[in-house]
C-alpha atoms as a PDB file:
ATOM      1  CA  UNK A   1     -28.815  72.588 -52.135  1.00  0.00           C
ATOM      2  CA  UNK A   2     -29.542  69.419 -54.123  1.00  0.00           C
ATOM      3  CA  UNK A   3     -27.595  71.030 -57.272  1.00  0.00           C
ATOM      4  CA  UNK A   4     -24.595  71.425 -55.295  1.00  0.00           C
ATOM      5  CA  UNK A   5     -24.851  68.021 -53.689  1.00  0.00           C
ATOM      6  CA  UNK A   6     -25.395  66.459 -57.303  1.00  0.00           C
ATOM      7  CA  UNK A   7     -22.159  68.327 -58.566  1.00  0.00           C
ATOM      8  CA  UNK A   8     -20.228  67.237 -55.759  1.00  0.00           C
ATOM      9  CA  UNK A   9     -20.858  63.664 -56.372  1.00  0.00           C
ATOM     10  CA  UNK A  10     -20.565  63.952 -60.392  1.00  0.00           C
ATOM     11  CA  UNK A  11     -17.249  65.769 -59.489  1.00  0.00           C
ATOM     12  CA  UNK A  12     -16.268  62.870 -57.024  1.00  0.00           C
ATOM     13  CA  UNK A  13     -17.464  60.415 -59.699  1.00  0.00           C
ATOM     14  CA  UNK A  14     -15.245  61.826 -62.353  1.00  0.00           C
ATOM     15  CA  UNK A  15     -12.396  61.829 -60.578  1.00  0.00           C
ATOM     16  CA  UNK A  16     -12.356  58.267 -59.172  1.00  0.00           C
ATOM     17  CA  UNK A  17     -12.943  57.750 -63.203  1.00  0.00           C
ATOM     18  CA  UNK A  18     -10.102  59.160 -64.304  1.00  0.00           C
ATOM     19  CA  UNK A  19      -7.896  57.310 -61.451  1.00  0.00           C
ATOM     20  CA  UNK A  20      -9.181  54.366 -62.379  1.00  0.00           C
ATOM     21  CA  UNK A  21      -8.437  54.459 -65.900  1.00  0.00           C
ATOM     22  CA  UNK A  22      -4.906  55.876 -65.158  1.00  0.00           C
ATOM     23  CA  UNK A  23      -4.082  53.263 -62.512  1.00  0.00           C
ATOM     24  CA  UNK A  24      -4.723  50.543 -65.725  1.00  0.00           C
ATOM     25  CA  UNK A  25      -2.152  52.088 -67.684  1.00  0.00           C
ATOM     26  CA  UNK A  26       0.276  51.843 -65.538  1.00  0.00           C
ATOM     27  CA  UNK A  27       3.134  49.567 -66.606  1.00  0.00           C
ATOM     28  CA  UNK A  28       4.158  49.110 -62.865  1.00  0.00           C
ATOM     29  CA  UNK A  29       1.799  46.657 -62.066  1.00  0.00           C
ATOM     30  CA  UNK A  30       3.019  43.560 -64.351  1.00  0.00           C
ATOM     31  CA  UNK A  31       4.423  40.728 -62.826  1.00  0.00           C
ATOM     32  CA  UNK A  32       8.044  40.370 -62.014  1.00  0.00           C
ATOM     33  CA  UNK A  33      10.381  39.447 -64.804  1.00  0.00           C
ATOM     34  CA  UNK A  34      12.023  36.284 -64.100  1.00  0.00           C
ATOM     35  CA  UNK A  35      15.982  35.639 -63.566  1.00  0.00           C
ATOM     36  CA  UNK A  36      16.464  35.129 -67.118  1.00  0.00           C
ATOM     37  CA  UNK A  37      15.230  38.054 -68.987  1.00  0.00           C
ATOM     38  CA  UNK A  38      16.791  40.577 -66.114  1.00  0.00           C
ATOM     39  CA  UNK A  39      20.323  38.685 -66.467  1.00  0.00           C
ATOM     40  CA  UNK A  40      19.331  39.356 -70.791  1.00  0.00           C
ATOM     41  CA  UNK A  41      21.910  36.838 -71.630  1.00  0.00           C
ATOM     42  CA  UNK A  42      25.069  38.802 -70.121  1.00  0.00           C
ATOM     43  CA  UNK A  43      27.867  36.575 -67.798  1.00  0.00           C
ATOM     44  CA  UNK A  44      27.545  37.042 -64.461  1.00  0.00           C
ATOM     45  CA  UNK A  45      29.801  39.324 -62.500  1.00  0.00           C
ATOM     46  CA  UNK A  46      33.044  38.540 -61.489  1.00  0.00           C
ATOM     47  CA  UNK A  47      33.037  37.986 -57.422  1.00  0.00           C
ATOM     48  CA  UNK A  48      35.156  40.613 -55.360  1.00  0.00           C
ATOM     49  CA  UNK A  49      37.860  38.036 -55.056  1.00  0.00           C
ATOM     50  CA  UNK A  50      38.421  37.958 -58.790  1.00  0.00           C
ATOM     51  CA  UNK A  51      40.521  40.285 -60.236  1.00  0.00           C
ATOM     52  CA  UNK A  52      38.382  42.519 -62.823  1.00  0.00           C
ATOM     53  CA  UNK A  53      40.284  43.363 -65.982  1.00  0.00           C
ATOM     54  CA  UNK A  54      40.875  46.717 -66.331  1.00  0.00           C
ATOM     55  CA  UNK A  55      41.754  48.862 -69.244  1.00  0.00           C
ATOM     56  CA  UNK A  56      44.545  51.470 -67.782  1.00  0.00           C
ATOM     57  CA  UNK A  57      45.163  49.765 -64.698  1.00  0.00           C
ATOM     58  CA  UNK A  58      47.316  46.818 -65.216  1.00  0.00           C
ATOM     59  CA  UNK A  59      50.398  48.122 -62.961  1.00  0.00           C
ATOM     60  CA  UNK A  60      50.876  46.900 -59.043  1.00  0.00           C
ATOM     61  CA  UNK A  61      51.784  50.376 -58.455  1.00  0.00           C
ATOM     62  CA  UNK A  62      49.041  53.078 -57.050  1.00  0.00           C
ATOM     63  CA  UNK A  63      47.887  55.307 -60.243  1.00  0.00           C
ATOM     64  CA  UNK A  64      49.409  58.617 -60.497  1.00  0.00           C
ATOM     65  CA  UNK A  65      46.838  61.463 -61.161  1.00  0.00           C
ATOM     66  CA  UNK A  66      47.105  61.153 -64.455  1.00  0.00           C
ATOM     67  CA  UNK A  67      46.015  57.748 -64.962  1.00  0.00           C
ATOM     68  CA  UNK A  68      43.193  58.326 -62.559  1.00  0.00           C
ATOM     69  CA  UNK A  69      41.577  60.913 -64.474  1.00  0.00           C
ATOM     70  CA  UNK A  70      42.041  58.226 -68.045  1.00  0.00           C
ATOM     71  CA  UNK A  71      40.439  55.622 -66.055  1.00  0.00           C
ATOM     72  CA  UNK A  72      37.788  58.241 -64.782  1.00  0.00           C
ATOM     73  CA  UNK A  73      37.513  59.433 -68.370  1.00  0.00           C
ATOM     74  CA  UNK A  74      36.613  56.194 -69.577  1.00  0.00           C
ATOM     75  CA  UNK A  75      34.615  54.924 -67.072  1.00  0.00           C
ATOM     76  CA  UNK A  76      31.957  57.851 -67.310  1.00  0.00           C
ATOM     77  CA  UNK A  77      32.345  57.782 -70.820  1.00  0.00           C
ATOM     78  CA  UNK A  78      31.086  54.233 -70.865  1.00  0.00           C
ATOM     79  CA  UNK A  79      28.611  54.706 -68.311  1.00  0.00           C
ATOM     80  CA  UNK A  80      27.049  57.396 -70.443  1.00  0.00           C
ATOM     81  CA  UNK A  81      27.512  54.612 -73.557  1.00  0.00           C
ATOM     82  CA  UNK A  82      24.357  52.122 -73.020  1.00  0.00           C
ATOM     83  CA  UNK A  83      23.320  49.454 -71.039  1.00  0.00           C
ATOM     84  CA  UNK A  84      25.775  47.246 -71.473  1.00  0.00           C
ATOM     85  CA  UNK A  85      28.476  49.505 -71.353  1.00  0.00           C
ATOM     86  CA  UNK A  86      27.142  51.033 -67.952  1.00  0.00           C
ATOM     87  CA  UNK A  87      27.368  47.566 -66.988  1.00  0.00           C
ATOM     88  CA  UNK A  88      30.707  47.016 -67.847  1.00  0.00           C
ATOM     89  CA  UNK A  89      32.021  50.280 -66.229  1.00  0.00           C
ATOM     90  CA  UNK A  90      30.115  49.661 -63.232  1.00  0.00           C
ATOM     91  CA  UNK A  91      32.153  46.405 -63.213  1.00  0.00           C
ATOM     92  CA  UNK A  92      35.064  48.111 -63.553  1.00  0.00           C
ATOM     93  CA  UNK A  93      34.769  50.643 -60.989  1.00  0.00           C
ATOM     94  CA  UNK A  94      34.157  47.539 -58.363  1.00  0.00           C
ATOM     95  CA  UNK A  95      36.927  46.269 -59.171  1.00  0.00           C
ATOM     96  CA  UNK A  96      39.019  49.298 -58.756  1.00  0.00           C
ATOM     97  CA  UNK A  97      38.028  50.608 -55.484  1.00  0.00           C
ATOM     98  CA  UNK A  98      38.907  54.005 -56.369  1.00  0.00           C
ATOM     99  CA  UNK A  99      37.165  56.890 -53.908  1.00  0.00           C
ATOM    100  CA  UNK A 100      37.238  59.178 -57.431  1.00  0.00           C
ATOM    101  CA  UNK A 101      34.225  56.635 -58.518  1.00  0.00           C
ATOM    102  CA  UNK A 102      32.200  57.405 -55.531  1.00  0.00           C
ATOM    103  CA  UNK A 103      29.770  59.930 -57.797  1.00  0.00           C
ATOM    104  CA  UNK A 104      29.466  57.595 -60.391  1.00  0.00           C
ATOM    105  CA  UNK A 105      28.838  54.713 -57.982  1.00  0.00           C
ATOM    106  CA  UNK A 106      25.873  56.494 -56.352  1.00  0.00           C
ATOM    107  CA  UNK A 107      24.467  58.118 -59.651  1.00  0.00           C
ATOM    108  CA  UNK A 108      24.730  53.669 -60.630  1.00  0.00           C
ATOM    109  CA  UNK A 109      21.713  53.470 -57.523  1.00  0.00           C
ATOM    110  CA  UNK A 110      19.780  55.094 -58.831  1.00  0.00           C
ATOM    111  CA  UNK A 111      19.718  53.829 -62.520  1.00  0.00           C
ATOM    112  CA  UNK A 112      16.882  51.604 -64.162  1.00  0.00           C
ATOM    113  CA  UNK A 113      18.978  48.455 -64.509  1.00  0.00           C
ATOM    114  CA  UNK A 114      18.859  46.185 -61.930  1.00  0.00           C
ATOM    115  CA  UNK A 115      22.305  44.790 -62.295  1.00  0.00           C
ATOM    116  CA  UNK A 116      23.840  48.029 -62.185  1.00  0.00           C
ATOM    117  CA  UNK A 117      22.367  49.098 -58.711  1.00  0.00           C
ATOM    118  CA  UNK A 118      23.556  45.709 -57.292  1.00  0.00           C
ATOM    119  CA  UNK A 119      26.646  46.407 -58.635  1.00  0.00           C
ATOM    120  CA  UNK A 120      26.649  50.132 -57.512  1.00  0.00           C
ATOM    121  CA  UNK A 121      26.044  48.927 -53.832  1.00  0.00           C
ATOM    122  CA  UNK A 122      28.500  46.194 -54.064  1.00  0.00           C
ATOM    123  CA  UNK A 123      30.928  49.202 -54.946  1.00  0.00           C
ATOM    124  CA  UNK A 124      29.635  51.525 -52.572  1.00  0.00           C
ATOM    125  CA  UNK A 125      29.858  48.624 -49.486  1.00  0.00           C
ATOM    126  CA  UNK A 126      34.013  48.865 -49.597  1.00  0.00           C
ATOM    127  CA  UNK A 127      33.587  52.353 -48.567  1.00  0.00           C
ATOM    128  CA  UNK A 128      31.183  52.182 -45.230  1.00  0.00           C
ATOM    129  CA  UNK A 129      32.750  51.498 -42.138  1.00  0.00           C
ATOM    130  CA  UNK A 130      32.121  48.699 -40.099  1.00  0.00           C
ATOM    131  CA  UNK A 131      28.644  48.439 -38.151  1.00  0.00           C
ATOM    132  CA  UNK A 132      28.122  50.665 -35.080  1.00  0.00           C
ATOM    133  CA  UNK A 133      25.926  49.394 -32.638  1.00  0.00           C
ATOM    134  CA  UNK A 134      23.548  51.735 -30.904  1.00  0.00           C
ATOM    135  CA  UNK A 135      24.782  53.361 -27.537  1.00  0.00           C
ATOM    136  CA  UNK A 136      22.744  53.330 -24.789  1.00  0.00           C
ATOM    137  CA  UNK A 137      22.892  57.060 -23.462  1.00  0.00           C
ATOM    138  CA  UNK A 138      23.905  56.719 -19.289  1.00  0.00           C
ATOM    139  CA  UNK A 139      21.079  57.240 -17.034  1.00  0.00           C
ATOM    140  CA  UNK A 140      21.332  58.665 -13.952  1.00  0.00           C
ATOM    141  CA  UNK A 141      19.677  56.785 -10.639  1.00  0.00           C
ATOM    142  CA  UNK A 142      16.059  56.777 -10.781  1.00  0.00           C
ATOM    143  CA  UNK A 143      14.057  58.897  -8.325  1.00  0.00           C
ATOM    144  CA  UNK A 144      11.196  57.772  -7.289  1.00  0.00           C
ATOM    145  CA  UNK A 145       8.415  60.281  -6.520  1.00  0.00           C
ATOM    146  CA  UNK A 146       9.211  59.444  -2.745  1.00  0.00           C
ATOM    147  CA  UNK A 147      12.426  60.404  -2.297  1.00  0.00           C
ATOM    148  CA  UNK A 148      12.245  64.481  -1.587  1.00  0.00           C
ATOM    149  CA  UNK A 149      11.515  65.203   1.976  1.00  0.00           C
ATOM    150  CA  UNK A 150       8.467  66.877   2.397  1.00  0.00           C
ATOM    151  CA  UNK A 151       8.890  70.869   3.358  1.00  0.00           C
ATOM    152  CA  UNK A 152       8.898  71.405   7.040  1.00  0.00           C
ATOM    153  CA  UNK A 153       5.487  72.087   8.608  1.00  0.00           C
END
């Protein structure tokens, strides 16, 4: 009985060992970066009153299909580029408002790069519909316990 007891605790001890030492390594638990290293130098974005340049779309009139799928060519193209190009195309695809950059857009929320999920959910906000407030289902008029008359005696 005491065998089993001691293996129990040296089993118990070796585990909270090894979470220990594995809860050190963990990168996650550094300090913030500050607002200049995430920004790393880049301008800001443009706000969503600013026209974005684009690459392909520089006509007033709506994009046929075949200049949708260039500018969706390029923009997942770019995205798959780097950092900075991800950036960039994210950018881009705010600025164009197209529902054909919806996938890219929510594939940008879940990236590593900070900038790029703002961006993504800046993108993806155009697209929600306005607020719904919560509806109150109708009740019916309370019964009290009371109310039934008693079966006849």
């Amino acid at each position: 009985m005491e065998t089993l007891l001691l293996v129990g605790v040296a089993v118990l001890f070796l585990v909270g060992a090894v979470l220990l030492q594995r809860r050190r390594q963990l990168p996650g638990k550094q300090a913030p970066p500050g607002p200049d290293p995430v920004q790393g130098g880049l301008q800001p974005s443009p706000s969503p009153g600013q026209p974005a340049v684009l690459p392909v779309m520089g006509q007033s009139r709506p994009p046929g299909p075949r200049q949708r799928r260039q500018m969706l060519r390029y923009l997942k193209s770019a995205y798959d580029k780097g950092a900075n190009a991800r950036l960039a195309a994210m950018e881009d695809m705010v600025a164009w408002g197209h529902p054909a950059c919806l996938p890219l857009l929510r594939r940008g929320l879940r990236d590593a790069d900070l900038r790029v999920v703002g961006l993504a959910a800046r993108g993806l906000e155009r697209f929600r519909g306005p607020r719904q407030r919560l509806r109150r289902l109708p009740r019916g008029p309370r019964r009290h316990r009371g109310s039934r008359p008693s079966p006849p005696a």
